[in-house]
Protein backbone atom coordinates (compact mmCIF):
# COMPACT_ATOMS: atom_id res chain seq x y z
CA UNK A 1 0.00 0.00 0.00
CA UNK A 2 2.85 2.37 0.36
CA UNK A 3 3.53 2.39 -3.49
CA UNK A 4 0.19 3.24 -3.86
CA UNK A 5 0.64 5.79 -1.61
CA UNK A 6 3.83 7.56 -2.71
CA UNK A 7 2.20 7.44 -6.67
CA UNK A 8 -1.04 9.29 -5.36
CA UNK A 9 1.16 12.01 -3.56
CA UNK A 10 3.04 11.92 -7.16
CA UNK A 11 0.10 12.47 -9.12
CA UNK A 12 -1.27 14.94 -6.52
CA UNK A 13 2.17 17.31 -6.89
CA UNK A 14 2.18 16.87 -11.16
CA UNK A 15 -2.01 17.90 -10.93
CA UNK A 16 -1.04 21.01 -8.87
CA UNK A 17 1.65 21.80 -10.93
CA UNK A 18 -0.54 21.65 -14.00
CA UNK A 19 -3.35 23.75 -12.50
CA UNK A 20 -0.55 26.89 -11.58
CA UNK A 21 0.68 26.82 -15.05
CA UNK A 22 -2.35 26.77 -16.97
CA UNK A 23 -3.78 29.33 -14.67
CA UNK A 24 -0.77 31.71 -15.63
CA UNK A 25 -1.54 30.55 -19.14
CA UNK A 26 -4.74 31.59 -19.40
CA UNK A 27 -6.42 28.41 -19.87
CA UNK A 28 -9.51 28.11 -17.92
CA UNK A 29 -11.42 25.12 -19.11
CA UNK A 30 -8.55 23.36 -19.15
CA UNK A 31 -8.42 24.60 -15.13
CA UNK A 32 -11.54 23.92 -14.00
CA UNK A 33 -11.64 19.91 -15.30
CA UNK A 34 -7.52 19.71 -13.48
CA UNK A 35 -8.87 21.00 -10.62
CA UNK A 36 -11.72 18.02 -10.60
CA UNK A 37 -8.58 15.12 -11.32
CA UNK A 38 -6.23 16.90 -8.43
CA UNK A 39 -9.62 16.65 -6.09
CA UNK A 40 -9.82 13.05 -7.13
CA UNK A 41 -6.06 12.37 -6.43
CA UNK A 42 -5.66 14.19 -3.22
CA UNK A 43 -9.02 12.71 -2.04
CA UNK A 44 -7.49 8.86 -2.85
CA UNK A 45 -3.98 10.19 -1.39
CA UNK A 46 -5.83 11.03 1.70
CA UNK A 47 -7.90 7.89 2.40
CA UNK A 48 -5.29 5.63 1.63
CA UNK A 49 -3.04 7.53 4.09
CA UNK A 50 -5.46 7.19 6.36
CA UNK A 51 -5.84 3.81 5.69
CA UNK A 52 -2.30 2.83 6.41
CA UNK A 53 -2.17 4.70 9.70
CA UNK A 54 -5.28 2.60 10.73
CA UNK A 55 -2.71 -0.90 9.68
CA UNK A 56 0.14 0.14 11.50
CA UNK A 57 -2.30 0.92 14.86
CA UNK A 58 -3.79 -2.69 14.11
CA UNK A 59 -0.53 -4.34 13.32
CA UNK A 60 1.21 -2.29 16.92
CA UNK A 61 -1.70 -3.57 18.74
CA UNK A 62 -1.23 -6.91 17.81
């Protein structure tokens, strides 16, 4: 899970990335459907992080 993890937070920083420079471009359509993938992405990033904390609490408690 912590491939999965580090690729979301990847995909997360290229999105963002994306979003600045076509904002500075000009590009707005293009803007509005990046921000709806990098809302996607962090959301995933997020759950699986929070997914792996809940693992390691399982596996310490073990």
């Amino acid at each position: 899970m912590g491939i999965f993890n580090k690729i979301a937070l990847f995909f997360v920083v290229v999105y963002s990335v994306v979003i600045i420079l076509n904002t500075y471009l000009g590009e707005t359509e293009r803007v509005q459907s990046n921000v709806i993938y990098l809302l996607m992405n962090g959301f995933a990033y997020i759950v699986s992080a929070m997914e792996m904390e809940k693992r390691k609490v399982v596996l310490s408690n073990s």
